[in-house]
C-alpha atoms as a PDB file:
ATOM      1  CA  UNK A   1      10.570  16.218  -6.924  1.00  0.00           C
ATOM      2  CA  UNK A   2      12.709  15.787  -3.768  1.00  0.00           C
ATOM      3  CA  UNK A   3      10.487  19.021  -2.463  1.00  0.00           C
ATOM      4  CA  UNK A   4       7.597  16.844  -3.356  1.00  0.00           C
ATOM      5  CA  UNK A   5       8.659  14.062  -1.818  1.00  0.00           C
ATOM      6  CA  UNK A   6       9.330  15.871   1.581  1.00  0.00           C
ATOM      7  CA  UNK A   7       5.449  17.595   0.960  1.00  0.00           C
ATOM      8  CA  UNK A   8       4.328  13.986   0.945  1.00  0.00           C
ATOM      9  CA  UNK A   9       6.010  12.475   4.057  1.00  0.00           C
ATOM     10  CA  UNK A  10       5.334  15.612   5.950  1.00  0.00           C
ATOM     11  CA  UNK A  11       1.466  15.058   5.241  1.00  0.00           C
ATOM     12  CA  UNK A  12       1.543  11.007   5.654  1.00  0.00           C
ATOM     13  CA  UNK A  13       3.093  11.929   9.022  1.00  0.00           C
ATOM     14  CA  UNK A  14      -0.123  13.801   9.801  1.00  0.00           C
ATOM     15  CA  UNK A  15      -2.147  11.211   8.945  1.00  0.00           C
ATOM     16  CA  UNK A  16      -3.392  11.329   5.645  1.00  0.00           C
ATOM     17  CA  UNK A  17      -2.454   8.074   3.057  1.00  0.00           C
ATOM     18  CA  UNK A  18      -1.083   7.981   0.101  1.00  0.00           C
ATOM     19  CA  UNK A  19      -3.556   6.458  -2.405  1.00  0.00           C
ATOM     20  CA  UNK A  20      -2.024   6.927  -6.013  1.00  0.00           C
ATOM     21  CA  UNK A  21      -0.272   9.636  -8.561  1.00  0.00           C
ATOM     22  CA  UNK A  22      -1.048  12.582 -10.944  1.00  0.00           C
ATOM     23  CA  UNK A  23      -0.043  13.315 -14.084  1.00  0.00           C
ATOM     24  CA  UNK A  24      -0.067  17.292 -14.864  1.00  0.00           C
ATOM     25  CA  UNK A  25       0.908  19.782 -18.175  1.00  0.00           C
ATOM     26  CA  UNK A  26       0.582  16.656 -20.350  1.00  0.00           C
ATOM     27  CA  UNK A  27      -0.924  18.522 -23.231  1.00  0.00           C
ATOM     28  CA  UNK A  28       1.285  19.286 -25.870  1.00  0.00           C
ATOM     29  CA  UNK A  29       1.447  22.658 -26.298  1.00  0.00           C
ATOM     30  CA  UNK A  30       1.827  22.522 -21.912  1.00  0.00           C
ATOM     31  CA  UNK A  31       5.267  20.939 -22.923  1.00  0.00           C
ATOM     32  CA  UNK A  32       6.550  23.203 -25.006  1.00  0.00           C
ATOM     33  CA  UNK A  33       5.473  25.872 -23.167  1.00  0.00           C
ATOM     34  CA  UNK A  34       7.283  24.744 -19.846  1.00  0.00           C
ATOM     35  CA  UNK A  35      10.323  22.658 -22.357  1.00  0.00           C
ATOM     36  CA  UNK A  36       9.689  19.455 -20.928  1.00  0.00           C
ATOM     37  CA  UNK A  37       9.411  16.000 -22.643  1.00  0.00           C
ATOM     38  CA  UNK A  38       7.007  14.562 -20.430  1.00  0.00           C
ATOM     39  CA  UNK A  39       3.995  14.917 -18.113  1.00  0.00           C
ATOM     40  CA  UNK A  40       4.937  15.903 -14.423  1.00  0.00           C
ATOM     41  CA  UNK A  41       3.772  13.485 -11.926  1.00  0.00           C
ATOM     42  CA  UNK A  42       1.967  14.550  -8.680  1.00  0.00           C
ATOM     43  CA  UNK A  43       0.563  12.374  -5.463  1.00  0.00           C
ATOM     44  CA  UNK A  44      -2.550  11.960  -4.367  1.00  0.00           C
ATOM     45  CA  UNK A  45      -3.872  11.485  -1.010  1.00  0.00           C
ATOM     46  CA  UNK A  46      -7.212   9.671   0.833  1.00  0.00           C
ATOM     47  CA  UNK A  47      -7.951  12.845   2.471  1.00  0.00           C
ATOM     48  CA  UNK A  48      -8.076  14.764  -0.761  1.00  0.00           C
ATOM     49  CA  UNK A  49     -10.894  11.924  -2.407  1.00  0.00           C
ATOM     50  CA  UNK A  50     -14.475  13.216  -2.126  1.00  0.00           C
ATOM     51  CA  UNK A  51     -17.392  11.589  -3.675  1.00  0.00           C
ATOM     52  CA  UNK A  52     -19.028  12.042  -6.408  1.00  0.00           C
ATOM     53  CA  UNK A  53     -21.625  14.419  -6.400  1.00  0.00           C
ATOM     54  CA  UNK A  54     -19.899  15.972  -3.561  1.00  0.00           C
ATOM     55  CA  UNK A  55     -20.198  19.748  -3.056  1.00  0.00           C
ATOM     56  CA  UNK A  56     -16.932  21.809  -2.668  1.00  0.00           C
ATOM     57  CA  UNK A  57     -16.463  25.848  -1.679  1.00  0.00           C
ATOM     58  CA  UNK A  58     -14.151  27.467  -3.942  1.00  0.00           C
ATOM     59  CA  UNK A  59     -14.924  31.030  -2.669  1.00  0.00           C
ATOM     60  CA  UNK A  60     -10.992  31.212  -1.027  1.00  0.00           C
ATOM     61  CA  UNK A  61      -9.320  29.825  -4.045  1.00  0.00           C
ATOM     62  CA  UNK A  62      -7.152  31.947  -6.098  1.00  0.00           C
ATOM     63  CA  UNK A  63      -7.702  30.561  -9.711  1.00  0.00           C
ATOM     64  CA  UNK A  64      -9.854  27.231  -9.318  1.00  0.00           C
ATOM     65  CA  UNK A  65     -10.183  24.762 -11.956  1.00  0.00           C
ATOM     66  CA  UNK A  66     -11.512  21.388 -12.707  1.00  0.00           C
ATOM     67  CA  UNK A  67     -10.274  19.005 -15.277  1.00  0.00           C
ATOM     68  CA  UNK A  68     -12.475  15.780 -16.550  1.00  0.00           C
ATOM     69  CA  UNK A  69      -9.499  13.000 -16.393  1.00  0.00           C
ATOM     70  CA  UNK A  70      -9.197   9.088 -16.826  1.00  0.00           C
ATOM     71  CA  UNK A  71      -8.692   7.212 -13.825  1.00  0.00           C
ATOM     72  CA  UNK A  72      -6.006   4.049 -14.258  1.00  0.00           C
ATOM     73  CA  UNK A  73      -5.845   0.972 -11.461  1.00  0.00           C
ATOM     74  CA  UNK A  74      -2.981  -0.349 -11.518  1.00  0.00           C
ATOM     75  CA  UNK A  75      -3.414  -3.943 -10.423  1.00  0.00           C
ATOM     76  CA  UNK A  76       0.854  -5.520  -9.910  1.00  0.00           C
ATOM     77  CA  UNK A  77       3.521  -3.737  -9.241  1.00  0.00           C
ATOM     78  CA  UNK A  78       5.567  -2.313 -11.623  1.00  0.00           C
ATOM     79  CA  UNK A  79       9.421  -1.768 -12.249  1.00  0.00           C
ATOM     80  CA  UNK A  80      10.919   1.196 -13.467  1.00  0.00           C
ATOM     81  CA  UNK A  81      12.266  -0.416 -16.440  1.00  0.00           C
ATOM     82  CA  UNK A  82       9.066  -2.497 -17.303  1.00  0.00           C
ATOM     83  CA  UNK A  83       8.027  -3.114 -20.801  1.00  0.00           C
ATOM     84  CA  UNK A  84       5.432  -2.501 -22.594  1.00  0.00           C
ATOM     85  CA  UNK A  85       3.996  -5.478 -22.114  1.00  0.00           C
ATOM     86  CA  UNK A  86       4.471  -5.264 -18.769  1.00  0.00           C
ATOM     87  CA  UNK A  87       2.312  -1.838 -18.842  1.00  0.00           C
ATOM     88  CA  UNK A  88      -0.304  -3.064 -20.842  1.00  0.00           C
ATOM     89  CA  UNK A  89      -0.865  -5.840 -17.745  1.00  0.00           C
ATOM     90  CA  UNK A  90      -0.296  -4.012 -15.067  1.00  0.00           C
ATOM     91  CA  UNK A  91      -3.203  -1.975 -15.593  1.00  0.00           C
ATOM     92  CA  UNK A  92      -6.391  -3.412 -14.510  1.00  0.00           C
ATOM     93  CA  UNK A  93      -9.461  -0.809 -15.037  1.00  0.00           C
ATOM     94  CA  UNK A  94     -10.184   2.761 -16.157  1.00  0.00           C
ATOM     95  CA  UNK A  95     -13.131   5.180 -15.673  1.00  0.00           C
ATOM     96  CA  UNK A  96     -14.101   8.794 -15.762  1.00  0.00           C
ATOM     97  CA  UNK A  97     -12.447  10.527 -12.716  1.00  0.00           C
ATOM     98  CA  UNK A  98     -12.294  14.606 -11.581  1.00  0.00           C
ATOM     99  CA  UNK A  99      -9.676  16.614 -10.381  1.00  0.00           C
ATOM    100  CA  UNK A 100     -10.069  19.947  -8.426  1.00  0.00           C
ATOM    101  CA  UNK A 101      -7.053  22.378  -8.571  1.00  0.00           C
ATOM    102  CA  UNK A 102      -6.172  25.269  -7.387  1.00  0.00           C
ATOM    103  CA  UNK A 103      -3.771  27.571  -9.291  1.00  0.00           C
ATOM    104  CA  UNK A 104      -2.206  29.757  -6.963  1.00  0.00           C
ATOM    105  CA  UNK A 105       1.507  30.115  -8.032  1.00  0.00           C
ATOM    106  CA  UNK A 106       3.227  30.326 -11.100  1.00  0.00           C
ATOM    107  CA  UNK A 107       2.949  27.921 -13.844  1.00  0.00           C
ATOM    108  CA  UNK A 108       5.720  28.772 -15.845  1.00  0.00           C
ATOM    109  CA  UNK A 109       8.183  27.193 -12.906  1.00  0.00           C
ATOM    110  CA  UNK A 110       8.445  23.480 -13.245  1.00  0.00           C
ATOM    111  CA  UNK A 111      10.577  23.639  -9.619  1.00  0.00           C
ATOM    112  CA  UNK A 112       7.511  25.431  -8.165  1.00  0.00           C
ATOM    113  CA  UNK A 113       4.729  23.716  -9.952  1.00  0.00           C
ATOM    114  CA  UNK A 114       6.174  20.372  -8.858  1.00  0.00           C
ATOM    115  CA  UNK A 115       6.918  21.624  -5.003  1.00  0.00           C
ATOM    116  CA  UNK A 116       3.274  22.445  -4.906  1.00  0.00           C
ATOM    117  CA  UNK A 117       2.007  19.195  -5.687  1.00  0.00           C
ATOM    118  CA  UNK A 118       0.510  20.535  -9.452  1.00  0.00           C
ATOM    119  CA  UNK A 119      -1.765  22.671  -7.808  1.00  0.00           C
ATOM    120  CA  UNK A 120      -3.893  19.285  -6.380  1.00  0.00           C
ATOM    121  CA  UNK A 121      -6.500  19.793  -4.523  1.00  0.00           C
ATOM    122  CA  UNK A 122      -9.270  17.153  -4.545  1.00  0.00           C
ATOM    123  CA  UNK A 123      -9.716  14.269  -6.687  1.00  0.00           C
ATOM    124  CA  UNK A 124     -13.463  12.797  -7.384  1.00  0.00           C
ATOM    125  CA  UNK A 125     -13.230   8.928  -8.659  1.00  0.00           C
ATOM    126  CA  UNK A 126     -16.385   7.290 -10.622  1.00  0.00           C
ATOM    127  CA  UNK A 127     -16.812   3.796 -11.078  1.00  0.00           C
ATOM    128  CA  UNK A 128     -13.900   1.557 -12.909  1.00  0.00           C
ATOM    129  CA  UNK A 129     -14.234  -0.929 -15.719  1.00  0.00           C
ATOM    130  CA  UNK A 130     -11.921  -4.496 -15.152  1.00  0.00           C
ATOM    131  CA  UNK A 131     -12.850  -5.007 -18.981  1.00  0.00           C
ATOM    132  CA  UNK A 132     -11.309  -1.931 -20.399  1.00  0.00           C
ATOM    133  CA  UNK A 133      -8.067  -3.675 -18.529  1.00  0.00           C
ATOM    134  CA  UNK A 134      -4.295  -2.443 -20.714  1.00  0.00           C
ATOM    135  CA  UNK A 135      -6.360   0.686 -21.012  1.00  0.00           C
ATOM    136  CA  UNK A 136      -8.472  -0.570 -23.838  1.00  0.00           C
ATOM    137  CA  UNK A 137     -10.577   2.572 -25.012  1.00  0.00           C
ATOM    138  CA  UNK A 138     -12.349   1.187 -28.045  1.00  0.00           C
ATOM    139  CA  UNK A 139     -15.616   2.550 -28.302  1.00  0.00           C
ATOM    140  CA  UNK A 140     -15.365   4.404 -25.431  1.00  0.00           C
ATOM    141  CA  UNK A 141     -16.822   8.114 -25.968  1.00  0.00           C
ATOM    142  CA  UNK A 142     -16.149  11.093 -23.178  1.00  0.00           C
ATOM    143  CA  UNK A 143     -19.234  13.712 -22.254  1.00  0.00           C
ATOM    144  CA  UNK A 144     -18.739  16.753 -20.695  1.00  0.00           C
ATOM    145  CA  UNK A 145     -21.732  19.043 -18.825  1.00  0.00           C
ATOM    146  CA  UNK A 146     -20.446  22.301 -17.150  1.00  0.00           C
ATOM    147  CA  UNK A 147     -23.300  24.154 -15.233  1.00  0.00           C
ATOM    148  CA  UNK A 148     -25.875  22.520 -17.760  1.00  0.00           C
ATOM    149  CA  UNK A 149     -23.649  23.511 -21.090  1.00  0.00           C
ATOM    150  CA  UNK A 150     -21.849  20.686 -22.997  1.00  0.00           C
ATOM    151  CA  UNK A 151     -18.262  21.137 -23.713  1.00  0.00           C
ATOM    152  CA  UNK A 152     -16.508  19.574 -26.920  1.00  0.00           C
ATOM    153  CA  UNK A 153     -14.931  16.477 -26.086  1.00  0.00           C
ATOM    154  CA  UNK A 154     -12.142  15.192 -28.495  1.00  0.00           C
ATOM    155  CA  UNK A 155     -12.984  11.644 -30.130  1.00  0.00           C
ATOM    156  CA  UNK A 156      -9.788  10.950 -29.714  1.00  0.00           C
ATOM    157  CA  UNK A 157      -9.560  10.662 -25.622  1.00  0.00           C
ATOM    158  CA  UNK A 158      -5.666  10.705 -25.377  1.00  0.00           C
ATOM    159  CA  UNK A 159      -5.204  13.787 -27.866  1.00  0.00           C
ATOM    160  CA  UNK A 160      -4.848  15.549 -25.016  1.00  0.00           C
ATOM    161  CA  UNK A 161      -3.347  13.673 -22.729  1.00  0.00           C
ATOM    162  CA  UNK A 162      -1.188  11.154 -24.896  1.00  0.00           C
ATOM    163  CA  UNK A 163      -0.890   7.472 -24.161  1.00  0.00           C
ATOM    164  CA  UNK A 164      -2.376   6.357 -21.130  1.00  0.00           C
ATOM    165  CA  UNK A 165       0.340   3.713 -21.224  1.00  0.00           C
ATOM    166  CA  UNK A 166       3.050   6.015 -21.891  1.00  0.00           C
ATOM    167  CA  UNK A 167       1.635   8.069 -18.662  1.00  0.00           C
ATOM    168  CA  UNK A 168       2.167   4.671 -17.056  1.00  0.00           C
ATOM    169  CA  UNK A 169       5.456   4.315 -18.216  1.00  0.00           C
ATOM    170  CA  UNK A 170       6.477   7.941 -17.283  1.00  0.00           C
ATOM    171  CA  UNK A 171       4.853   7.464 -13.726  1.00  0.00           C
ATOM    172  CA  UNK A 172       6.630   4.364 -12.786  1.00  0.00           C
ATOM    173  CA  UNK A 173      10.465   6.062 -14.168  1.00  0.00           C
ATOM    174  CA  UNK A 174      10.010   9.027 -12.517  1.00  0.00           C
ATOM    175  CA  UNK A 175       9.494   7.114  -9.401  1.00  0.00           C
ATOM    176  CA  UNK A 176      11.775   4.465  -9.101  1.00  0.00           C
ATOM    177  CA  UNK A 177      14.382   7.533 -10.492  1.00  0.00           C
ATOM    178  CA  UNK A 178      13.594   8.713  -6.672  1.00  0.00           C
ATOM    179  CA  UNK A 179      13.860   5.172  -5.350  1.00  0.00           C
ATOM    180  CA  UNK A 180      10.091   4.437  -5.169  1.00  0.00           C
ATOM    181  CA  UNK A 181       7.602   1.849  -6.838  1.00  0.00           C
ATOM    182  CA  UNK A 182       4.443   2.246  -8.856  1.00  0.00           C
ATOM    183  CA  UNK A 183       2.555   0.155  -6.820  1.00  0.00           C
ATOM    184  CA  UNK A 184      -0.448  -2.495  -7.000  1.00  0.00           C
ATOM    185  CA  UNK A 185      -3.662  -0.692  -6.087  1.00  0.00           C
ATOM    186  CA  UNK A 186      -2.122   2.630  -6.933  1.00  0.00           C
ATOM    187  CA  UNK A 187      -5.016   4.776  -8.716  1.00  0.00           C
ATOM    188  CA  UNK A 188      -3.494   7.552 -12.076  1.00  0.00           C
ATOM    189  CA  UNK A 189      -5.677   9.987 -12.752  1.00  0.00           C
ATOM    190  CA  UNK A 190      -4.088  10.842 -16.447  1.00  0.00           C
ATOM    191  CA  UNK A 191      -4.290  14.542 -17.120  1.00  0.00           C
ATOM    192  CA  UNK A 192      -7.456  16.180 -18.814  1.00  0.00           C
ATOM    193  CA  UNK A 193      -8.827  15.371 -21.735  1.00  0.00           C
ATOM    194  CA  UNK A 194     -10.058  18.540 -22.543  1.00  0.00           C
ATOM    195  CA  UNK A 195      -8.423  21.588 -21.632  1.00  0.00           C
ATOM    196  CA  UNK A 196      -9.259  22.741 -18.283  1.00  0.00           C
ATOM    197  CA  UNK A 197     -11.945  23.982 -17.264  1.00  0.00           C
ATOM    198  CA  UNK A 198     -11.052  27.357 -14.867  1.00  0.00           C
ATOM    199  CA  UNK A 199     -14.302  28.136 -13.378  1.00  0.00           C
ATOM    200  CA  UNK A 200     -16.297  31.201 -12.517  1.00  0.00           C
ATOM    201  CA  UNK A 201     -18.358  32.206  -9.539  1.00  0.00           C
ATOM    202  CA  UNK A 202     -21.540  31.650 -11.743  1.00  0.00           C
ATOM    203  CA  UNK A 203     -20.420  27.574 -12.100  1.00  0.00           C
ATOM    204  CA  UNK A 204     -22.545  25.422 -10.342  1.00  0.00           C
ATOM    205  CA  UNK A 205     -21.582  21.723 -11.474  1.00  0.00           C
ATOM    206  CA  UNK A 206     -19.241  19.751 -13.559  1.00  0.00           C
ATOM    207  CA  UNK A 207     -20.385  16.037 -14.690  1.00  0.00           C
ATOM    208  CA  UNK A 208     -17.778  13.994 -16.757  1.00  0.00           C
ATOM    209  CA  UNK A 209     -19.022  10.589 -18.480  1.00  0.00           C
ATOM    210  CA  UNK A 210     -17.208   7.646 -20.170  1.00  0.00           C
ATOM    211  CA  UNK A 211     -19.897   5.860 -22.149  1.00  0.00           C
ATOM    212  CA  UNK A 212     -20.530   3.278 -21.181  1.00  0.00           C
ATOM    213  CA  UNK A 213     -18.411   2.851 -18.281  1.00  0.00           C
ATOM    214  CA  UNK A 214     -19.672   6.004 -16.028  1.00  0.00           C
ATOM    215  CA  UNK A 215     -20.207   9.030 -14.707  1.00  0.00           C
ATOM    216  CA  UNK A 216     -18.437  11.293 -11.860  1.00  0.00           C
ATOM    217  CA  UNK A 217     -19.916  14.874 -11.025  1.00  0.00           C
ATOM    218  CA  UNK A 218     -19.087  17.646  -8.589  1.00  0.00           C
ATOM    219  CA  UNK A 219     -20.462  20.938  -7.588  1.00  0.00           C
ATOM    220  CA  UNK A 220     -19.392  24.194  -6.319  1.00  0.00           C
ATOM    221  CA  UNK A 221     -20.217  26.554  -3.932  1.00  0.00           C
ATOM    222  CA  UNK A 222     -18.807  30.510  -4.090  1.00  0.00           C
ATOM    223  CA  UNK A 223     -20.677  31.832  -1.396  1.00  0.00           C
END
């Protein structure tokens, strides 16, 4: 994380902003596999947001992949220590969001993986929901289109992930463990809630809904 950490500030002194965090290897069997307890967390940055619908070249990437995520707002500040309670009010909207990665190292080595920024490379936001605030997901369903074929979506949209207040929870300790703040206005993209999606040169789009609160699509280019 202190490798991280020095990854960020060399970039924010180049310009770019920090807008929010990552979580990455959430998934269970991720976990084991590395022997970790936890999610890693990641940063995100304003010059790494495209819109959606955007179209991205992925010709020079090594092993590219895209993951359909949920998005979290976090709308106060919160303490490393805060409760659950605290958690549940802190966060102020959700909605469908992408991530675009880039595997080009080794993902058995958490000290690598987490120098590396979890392999981030762009992040694609759709619209938020203020009345799914404390990360209410009731009767929210998740639909997945890759290059016109529908992918199986679990019901349950933190099986994969786990809590999306436990991610909270794990973003703002590993944080303030490095003597920084989960912040108001910070944006969490959660981890994916299917497994991820490494695509092929034949891949021409990825669209990820959250009935009913949105959609967010991307699409590639290999030329």
């Amino acid at each position: 994380m202190r490798r991280q950490f020095a990854l960020l500030q060399e970039r924010e002194r180049s310009g770019a902003r920090r807008i929010g965090w990552k979580v990455g290897f959430g998934a269970p069997a991720a976990m084991e596999k590395l022997g970790i307890t936890a999610p890693l967390v990641g940063f995100l940055l304003d010059s790494a947001v495209l819109d959606s619908g955007a179209a991205v070249s992925i010709a020079s990437w090594t092993k590219p992949a895209a993951e359909p995520e949920i998005a979290i707002e976090i709308g106060r500040d919160v303490a490393p220590d805060a409760s659950e309670r605290d958690i549940v009010d802190a966060i102020a909207a959700i909605g469908p969001a992408i991530e675009l990665a880039d595997v080009d190292g080794p993902v058995d080595d958490v000290e690598a993986i987490l120098a590396g920024d979890i392999f981030q490379r762009h992040v694609i936001f759709g619209p938020r929901d203020t009345s799914r605030a404390g990360a209410r997901l009731d009767g929210v369903k998740g639909h997945l289109v890759r290059s016109a074929r529908e992918i199986d979506v679990p019901d349950d949209l933190e099986a994969n992930t786990g809590s999306l207040r436990i991610i909270v929870t794990q973003v703002a300790r590993t944080l303030g463990a490095f003597g920084r703040r989960l912040q108001a206005g910070d944006l969490i993209i959660a981890g994916s809630v299917t497994a991820p999606q490494f695509l092929e040169a034949s891949d021409r789009q990825l669209a990820w809904t959250l009935h009913p609160i949105g959609r967010v699509s991307v699409s590639f280019d290999a030329a």
